[in-house]
C-alpha atoms as a PDB file:
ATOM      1  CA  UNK A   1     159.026 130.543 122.541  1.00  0.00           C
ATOM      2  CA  UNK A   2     157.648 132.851 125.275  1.00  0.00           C
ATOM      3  CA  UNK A   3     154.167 133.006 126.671  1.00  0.00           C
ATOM      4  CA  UNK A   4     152.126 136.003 124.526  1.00  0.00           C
ATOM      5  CA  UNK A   5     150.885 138.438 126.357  1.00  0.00           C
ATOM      6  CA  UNK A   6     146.776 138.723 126.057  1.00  0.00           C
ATOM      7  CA  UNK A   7     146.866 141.974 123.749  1.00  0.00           C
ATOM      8  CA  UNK A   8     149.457 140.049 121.760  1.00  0.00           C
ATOM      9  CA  UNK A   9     146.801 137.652 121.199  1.00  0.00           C
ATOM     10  CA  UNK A  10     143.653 139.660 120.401  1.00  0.00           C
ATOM     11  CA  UNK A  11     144.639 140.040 116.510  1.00  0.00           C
ATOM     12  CA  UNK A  12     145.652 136.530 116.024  1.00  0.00           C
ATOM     13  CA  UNK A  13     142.103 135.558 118.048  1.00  0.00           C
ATOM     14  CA  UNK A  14     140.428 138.155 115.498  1.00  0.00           C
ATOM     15  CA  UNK A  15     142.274 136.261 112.599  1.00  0.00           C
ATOM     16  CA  UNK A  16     140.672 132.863 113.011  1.00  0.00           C
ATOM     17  CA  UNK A  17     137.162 133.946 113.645  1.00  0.00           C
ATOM     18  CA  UNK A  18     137.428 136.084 110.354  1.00  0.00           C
ATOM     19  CA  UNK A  19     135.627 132.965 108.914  1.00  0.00           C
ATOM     20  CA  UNK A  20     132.197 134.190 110.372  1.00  0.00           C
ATOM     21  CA  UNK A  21     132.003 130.866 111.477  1.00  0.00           C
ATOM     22  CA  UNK A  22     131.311 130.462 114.904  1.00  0.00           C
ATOM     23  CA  UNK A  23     134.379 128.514 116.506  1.00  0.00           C
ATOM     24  CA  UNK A  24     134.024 126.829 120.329  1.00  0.00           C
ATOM     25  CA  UNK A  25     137.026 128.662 122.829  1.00  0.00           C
ATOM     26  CA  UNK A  26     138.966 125.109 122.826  1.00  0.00           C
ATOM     27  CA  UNK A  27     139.222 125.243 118.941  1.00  0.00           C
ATOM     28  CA  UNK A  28     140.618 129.137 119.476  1.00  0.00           C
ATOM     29  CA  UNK A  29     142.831 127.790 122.004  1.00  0.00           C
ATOM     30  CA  UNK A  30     144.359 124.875 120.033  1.00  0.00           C
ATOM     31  CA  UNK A  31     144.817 127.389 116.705  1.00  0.00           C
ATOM     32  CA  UNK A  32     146.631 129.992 118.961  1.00  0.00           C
ATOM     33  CA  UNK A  33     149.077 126.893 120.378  1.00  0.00           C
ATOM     34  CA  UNK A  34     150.188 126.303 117.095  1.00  0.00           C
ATOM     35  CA  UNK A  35     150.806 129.375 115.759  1.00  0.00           C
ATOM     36  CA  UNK A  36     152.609 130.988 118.305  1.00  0.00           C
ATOM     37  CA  UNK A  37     154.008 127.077 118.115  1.00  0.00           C
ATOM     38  CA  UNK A  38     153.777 126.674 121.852  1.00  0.00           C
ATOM     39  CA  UNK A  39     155.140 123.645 123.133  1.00  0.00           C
ATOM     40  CA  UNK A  40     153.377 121.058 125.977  1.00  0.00           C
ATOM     41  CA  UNK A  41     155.297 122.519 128.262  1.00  0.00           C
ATOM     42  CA  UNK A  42     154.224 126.430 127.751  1.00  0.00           C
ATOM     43  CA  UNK A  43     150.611 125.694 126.448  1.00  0.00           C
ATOM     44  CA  UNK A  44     150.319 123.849 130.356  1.00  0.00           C
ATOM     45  CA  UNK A  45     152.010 126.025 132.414  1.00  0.00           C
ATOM     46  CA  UNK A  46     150.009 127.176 135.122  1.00  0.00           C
ATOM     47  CA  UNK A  47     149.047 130.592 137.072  1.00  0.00           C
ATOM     48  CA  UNK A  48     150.551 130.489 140.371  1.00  0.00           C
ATOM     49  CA  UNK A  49     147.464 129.853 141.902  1.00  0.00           C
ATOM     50  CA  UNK A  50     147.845 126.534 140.067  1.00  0.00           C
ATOM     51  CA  UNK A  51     144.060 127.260 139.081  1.00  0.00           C
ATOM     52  CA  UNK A  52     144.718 127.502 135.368  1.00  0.00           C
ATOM     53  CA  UNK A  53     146.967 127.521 132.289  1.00  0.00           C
ATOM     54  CA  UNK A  54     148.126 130.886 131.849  1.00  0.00           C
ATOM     55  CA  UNK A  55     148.043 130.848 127.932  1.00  0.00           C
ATOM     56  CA  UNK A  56     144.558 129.254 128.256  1.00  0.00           C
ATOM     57  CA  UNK A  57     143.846 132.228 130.784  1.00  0.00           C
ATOM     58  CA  UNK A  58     145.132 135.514 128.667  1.00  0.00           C
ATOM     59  CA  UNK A  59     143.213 133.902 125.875  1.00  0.00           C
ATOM     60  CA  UNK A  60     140.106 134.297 127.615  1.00  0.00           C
ATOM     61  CA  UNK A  61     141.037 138.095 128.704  1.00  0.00           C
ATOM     62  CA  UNK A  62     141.632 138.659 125.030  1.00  0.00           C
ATOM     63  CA  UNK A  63     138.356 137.283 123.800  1.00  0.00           C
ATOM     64  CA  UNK A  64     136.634 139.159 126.990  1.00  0.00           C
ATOM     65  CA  UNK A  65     138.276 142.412 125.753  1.00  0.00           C
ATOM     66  CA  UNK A  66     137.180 142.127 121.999  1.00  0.00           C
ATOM     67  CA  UNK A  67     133.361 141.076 123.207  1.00  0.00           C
ATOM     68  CA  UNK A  68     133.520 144.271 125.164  1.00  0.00           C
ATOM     69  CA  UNK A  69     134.351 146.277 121.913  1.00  0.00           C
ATOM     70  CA  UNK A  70     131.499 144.727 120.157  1.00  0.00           C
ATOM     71  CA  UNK A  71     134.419 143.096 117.868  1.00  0.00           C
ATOM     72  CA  UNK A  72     133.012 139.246 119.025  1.00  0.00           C
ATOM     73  CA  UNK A  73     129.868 137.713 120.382  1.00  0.00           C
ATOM     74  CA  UNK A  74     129.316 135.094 122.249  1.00  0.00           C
ATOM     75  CA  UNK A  75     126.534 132.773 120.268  1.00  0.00           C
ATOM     76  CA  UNK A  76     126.420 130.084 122.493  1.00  0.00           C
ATOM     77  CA  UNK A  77     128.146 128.822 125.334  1.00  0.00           C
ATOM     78  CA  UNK A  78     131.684 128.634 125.434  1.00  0.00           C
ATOM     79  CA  UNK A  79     131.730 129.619 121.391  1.00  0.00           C
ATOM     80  CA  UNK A  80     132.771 133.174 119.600  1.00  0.00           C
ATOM     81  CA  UNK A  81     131.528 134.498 116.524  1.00  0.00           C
ATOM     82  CA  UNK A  82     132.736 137.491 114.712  1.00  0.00           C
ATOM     83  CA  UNK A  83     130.589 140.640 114.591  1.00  0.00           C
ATOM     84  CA  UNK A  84     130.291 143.200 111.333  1.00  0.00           C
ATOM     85  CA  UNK A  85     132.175 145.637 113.179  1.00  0.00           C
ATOM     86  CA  UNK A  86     134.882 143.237 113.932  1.00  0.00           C
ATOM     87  CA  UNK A  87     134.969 142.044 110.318  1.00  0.00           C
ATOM     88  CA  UNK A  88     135.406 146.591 109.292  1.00  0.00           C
ATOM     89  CA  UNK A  89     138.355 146.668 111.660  1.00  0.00           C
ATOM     90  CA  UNK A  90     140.089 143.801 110.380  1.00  0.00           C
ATOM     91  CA  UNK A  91     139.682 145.236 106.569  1.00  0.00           C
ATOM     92  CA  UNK A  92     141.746 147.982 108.158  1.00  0.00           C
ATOM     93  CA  UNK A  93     144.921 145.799 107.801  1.00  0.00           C
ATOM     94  CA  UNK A  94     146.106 146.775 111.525  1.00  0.00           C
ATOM     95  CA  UNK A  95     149.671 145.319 112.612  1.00  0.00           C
ATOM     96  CA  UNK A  96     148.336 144.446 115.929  1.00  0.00           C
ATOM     97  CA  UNK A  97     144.820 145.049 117.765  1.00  0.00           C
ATOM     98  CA  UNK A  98     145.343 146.064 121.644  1.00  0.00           C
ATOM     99  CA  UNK A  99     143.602 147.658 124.195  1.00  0.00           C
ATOM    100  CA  UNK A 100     144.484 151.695 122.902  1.00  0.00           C
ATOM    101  CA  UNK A 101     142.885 150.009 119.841  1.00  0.00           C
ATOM    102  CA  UNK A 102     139.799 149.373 121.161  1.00  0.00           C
ATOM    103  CA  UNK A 103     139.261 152.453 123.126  1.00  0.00           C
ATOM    104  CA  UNK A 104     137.984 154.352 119.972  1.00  0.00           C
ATOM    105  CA  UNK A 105     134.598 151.935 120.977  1.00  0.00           C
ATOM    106  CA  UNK A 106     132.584 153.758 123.628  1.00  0.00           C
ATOM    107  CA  UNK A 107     131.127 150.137 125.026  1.00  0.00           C
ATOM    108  CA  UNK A 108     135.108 149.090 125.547  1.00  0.00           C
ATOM    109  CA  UNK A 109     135.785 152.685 127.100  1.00  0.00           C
ATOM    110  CA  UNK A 110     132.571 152.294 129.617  1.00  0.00           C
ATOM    111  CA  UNK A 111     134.530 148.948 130.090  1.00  0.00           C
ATOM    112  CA  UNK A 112     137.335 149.796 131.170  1.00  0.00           C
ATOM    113  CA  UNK A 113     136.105 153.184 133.573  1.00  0.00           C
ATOM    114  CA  UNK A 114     137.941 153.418 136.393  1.00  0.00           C
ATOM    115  CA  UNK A 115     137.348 156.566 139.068  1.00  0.00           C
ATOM    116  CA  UNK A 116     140.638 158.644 139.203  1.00  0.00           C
ATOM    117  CA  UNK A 117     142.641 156.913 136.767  1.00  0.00           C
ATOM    118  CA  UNK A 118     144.411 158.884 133.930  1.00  0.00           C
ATOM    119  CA  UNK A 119     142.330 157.482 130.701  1.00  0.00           C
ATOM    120  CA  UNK A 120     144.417 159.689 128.327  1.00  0.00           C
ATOM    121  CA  UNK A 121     147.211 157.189 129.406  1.00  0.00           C
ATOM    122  CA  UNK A 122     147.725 154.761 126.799  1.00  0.00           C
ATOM    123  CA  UNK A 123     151.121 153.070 127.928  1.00  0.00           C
ATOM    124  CA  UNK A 124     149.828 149.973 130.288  1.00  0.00           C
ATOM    125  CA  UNK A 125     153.955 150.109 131.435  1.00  0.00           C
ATOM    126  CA  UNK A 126     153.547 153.527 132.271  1.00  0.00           C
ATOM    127  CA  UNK A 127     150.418 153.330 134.310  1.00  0.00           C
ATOM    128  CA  UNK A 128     152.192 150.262 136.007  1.00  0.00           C
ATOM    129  CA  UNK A 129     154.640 153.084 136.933  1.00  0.00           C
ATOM    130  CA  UNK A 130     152.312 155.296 138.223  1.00  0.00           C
ATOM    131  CA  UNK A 131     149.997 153.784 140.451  1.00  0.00           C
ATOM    132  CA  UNK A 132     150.358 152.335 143.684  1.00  0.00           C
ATOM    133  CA  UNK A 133     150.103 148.730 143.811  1.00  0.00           C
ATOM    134  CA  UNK A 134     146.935 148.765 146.268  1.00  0.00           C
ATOM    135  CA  UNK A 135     145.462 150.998 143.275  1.00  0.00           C
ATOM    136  CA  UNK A 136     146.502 148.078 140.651  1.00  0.00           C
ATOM    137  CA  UNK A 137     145.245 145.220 142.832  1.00  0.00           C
ATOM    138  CA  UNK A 138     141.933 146.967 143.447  1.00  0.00           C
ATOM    139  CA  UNK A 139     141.774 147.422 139.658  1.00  0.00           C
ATOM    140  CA  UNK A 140     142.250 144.201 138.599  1.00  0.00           C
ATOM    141  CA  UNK A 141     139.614 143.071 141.185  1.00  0.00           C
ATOM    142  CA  UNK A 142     137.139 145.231 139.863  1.00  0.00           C
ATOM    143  CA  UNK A 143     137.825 144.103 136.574  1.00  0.00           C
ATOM    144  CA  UNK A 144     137.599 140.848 137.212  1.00  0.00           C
ATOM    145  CA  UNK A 145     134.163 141.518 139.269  1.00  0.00           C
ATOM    146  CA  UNK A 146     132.808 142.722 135.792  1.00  0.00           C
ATOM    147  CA  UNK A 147     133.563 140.186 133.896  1.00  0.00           C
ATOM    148  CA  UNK A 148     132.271 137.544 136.794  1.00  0.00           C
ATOM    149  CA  UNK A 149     128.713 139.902 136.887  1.00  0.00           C
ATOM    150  CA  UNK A 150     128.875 139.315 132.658  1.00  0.00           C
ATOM    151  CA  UNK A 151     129.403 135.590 132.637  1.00  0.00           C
ATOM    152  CA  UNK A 152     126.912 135.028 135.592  1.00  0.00           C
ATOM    153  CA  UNK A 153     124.295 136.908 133.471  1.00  0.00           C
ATOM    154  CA  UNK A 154     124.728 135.530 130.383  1.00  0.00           C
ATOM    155  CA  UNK A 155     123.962 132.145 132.530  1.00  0.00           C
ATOM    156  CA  UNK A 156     120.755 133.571 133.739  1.00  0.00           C
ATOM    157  CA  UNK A 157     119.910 134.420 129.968  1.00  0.00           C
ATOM    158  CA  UNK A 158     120.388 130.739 129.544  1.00  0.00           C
ATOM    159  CA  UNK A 159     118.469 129.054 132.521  1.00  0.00           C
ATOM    160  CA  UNK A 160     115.076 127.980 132.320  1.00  0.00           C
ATOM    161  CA  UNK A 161     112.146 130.045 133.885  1.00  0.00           C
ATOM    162  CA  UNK A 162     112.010 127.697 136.797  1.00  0.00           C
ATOM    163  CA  UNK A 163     115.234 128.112 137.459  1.00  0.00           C
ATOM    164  CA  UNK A 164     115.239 131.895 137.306  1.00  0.00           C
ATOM    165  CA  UNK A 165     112.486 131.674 139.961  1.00  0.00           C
ATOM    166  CA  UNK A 166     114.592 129.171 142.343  1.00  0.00           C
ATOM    167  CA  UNK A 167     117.682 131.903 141.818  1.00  0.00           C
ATOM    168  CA  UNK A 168     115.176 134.734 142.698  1.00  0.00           C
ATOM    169  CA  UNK A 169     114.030 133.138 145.751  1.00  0.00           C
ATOM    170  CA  UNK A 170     117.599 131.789 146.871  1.00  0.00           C
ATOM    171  CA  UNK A 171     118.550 135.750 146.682  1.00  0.00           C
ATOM    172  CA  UNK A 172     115.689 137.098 148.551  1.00  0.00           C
ATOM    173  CA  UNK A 173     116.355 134.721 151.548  1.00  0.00           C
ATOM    174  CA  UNK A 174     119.832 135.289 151.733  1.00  0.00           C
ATOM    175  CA  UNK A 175     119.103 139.058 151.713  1.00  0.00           C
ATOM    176  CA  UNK A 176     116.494 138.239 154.709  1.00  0.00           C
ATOM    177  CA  UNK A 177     113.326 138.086 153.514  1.00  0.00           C
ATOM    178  CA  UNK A 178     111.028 135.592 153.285  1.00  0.00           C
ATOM    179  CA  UNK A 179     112.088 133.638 156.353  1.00  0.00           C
ATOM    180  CA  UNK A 180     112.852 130.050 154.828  1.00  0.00           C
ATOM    181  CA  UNK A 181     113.337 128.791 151.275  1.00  0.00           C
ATOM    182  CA  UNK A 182     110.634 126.162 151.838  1.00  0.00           C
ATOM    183  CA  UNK A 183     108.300 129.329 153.108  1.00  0.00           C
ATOM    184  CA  UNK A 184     109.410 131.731 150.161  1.00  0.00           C
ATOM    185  CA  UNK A 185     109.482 128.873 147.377  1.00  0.00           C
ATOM    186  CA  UNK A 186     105.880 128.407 148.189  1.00  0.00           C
ATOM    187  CA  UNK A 187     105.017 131.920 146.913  1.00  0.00           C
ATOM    188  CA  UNK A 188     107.391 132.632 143.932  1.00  0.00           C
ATOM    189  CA  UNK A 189     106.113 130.839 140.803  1.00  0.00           C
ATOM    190  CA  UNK A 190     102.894 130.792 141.529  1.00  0.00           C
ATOM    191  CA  UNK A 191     101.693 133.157 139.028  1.00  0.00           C
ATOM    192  CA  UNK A 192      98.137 134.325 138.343  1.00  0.00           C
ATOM    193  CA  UNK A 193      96.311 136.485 135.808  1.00  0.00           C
ATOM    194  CA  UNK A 194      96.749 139.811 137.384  1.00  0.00           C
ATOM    195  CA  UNK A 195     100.748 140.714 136.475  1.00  0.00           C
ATOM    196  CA  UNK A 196     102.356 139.299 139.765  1.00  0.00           C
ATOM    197  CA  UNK A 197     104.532 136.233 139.840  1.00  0.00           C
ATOM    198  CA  UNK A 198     104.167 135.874 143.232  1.00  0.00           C
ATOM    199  CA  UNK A 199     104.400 137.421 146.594  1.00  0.00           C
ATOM    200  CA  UNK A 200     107.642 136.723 149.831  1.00  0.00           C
ATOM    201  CA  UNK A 201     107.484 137.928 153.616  1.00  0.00           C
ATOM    202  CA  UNK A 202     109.247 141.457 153.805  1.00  0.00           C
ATOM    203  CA  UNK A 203     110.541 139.770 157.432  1.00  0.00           C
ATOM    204  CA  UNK A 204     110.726 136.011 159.087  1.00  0.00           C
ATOM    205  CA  UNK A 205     107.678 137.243 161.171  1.00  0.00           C
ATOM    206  CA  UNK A 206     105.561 137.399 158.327  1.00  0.00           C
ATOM    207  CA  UNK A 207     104.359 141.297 159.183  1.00  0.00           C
ATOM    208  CA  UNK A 208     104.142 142.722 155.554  1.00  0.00           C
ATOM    209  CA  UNK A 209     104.157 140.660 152.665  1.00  0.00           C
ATOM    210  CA  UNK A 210     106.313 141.929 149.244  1.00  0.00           C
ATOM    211  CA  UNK A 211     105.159 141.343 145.548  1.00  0.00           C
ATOM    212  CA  UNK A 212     107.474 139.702 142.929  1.00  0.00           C
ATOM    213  CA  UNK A 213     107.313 140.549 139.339  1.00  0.00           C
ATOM    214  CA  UNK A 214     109.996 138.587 138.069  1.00  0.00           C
ATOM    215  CA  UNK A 215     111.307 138.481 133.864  1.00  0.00           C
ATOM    216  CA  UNK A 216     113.889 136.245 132.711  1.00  0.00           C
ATOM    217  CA  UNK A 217     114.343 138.549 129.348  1.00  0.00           C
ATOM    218  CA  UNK A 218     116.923 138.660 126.864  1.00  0.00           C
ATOM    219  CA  UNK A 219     119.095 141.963 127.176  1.00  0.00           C
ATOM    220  CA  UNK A 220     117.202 143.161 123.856  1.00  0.00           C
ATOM    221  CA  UNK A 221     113.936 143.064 125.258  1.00  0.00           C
ATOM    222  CA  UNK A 222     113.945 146.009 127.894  1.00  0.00           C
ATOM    223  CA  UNK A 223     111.350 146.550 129.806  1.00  0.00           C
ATOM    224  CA  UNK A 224     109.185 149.652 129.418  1.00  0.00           C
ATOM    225  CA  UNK A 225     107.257 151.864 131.411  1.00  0.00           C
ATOM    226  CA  UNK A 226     103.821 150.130 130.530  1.00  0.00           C
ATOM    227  CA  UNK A 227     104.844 146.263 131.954  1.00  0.00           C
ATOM    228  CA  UNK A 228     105.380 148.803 135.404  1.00  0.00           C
ATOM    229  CA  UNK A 229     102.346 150.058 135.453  1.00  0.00           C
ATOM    230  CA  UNK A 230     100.716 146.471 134.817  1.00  0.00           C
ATOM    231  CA  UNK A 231     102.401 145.699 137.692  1.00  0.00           C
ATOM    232  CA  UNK A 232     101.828 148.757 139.958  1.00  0.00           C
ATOM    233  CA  UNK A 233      97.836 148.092 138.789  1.00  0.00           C
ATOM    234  CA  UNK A 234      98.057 144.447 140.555  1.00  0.00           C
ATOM    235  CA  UNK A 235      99.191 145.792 143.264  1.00  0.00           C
ATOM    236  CA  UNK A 236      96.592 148.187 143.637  1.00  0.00           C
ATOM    237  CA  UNK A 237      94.262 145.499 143.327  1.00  0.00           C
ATOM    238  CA  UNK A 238      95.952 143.227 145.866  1.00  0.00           C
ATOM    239  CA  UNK A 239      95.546 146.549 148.128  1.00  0.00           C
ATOM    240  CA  UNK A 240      99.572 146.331 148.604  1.00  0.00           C
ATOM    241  CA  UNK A 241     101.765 148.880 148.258  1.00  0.00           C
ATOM    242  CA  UNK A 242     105.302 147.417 147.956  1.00  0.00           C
ATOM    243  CA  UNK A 243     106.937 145.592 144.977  1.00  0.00           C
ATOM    244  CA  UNK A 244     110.044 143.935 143.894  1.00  0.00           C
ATOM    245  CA  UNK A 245     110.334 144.269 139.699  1.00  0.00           C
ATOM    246  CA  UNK A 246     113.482 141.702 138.794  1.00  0.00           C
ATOM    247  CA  UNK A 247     114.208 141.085 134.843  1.00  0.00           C
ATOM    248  CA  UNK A 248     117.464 139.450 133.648  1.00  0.00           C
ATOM    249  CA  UNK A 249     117.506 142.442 130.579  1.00  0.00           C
ATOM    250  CA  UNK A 250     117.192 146.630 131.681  1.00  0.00           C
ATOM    251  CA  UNK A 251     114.363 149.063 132.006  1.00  0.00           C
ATOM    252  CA  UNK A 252     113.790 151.950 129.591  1.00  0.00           C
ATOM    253  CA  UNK A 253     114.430 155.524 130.694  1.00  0.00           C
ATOM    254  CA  UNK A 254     110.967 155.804 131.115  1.00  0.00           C
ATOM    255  CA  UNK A 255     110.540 152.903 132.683  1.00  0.00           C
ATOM    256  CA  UNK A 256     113.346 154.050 135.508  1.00  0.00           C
ATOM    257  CA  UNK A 257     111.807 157.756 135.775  1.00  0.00           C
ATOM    258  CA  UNK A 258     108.062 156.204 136.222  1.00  0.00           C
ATOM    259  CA  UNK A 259     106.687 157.042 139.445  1.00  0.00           C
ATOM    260  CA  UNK A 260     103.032 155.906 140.530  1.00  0.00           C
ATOM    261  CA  UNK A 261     101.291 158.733 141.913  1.00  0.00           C
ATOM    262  CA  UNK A 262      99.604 156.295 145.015  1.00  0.00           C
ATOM    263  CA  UNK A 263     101.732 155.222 148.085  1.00  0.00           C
ATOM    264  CA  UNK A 264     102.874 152.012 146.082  1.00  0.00           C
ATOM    265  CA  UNK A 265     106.503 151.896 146.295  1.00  0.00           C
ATOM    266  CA  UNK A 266     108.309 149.312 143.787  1.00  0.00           C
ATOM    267  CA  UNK A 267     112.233 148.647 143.785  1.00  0.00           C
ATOM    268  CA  UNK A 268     113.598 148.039 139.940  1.00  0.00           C
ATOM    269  CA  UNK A 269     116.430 145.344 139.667  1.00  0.00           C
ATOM    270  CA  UNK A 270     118.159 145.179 136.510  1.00  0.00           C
ATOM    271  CA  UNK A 271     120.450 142.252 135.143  1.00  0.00           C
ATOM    272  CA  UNK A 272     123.254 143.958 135.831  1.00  0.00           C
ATOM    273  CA  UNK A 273     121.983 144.337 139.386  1.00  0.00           C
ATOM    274  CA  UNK A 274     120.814 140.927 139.749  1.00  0.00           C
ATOM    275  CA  UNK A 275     124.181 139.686 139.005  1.00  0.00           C
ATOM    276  CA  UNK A 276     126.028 141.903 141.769  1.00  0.00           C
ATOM    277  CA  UNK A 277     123.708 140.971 143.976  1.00  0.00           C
ATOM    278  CA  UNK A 278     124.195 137.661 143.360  1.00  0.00           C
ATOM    279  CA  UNK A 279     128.094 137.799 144.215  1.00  0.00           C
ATOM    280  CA  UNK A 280     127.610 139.925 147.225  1.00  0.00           C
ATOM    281  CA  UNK A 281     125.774 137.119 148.582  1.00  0.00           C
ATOM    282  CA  UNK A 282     127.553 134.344 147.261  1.00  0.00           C
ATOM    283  CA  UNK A 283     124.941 132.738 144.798  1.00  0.00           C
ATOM    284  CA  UNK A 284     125.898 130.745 141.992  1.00  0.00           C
ATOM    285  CA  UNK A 285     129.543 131.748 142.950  1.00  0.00           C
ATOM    286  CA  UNK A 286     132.344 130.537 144.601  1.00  0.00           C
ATOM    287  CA  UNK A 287     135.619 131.734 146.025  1.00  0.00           C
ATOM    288  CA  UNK A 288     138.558 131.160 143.586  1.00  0.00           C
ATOM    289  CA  UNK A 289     141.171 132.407 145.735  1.00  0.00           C
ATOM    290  CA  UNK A 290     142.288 134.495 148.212  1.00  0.00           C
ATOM    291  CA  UNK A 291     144.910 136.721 149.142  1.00  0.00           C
ATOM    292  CA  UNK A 292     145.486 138.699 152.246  1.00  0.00           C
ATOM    293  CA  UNK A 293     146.978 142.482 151.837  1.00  0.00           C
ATOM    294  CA  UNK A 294     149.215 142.913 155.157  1.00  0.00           C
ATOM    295  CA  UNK A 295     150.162 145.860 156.562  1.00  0.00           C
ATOM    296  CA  UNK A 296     152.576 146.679 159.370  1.00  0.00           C
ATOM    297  CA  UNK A 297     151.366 146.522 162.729  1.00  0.00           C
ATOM    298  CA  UNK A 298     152.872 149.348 164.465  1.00  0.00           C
ATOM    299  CA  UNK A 299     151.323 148.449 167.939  1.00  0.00           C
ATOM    300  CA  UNK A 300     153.650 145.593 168.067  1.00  0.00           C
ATOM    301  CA  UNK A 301     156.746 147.847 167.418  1.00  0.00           C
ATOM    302  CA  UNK A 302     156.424 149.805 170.482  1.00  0.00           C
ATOM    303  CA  UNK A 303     158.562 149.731 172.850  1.00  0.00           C
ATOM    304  CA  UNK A 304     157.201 150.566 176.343  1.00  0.00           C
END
């Protein structure tokens, strides 16, 4: 018995959560072995990074790939749940459920955007054929960035406040502000009655002084143009005029459009933000592996 590919998989994956019972990924993992009657042998054998089980790992794309369509949620950690929508498509009686499946779901199609690559392409072989492999490697990185950014914020949705104001402050210093952790983790979390959760050193020197608003939110509670003008009215009465606005969730349009008509200038980061942030300087990550991309060094070539 061969090793299913991870499209090959998503139906069979759709199949057992058709319960509406929410089902942990190990349960998923140990259904899929026996139906597709994998033996020790296959269900163990490993990525050649040695990092993982590669059944164990296209599992997880599948389920990552049905989330994205809206077709599965993720109730708690390391569980899946189907949604109503994934419930419709399965009354559809489909043969198979793959990725040209799920692109009639705008959420999977935002997904799976990538700058200057054929969409209309359905055939996965064919755009194999087609593009380079620097252009494949640099997709698959980027793909696996996103899904990184989505698991690391779905941890921050999960973390207590105090945590979420350690993880702030770790971030600013990295980024260079606040001079120390010991200095900056004086100020965050230190909120008071005025809408500011606490203030950082723009510099190690100490010369201007930033102010945090900081809200671990749920994605479904956005933040809206008023909670920025709360905040832009603290300022004001701190008589500062530069602010850092972090929530875990997303702003409104409004919110992202507002503009205060003083010299106050406030810098919105979003959850989606946040989390790049967070792997660009190596917070709550770490490397998996690496692999170097060589190219030929024609300076050694030359002949003099």
């Amino acid at each position: 018995m061969y090793i299913p590919d991870f499209q090959s998989i998503m139906l069979p994956l759709m199949e057992i959560a058709s319960d509406k019972n929410i089902h942990t990924f190990r349960d998923v993992i140990n259904k899929l072995v026996k139906k597709y009657n994998l033996s020790d042998e296959e269900k163990n054998e490993l990525l050649p990074s040695g990092k993982q089980p590669i059944f164990e790992n296209r599992t997880g794309w599948a389920k990552t790939h049905l989330k994205k369509a809206g077709l599965l949620i993720y109730p708690k950690r390391g569980c899946i749940q189907i949604t109503e929508r994934g419930l419709l498509l399965l009354d559809n009686k489909l043969d198979r459920i793959d990725m040209k499946t799920l692109k009639q779901f705008d959420e999977y199609n935002e997904f799976i955007k990538i700058t200057n690559v054929n969409r209309d392409n359905d055939d996965t072989i064919n755009e194999v054929e087609t593009h380079t492999p620097e252009e494949l490697m640099e997709t698959a990185f980027q793909n696996i960035r996103r899904t990184l950014a989505d698991e690391i914020l779905e941890k921050i949705h999960n973390v207590s406040p105090s945590f979420f104001e350690k993880l702030v402050v770790d971030l600013l210093v990295k980024m260079g502000y606040g001079g120390s952790v010991k200095d900056a983790g004086k100020a965050i979390g230190k909120a008071n009655d005025e809408g500011i959760d606490g203030t950082i050193k723009e510099d190690k020197l100490g010369l201007d002084v930033i102010y945090i608003q900081a809200k671990r939110w749920k994605e479904s509670n956005v933040v809206g143009r008023p909670e920025l003008q709360k905040f832009v009215g603290a300022l004001a009465g701190q008589g500062a005029k530069k602010g850092i606005f972090i929530t875990a969730s997303t702003f409104t349009k409004e919110a992202l459009e507002y503009t205060p008509k003083n010299e106050t200038k406030i810098i919105l980061i979003d959850g989606i933000q946040l989390s790049e942030l967070l792997i660009e300087y190596n917070i709550g990550v770490s490397n998996q592996q690496t692999y170097e991309v060589k190219k030929i060094d024609n300076d050694y070539f030359e002949e003099e």
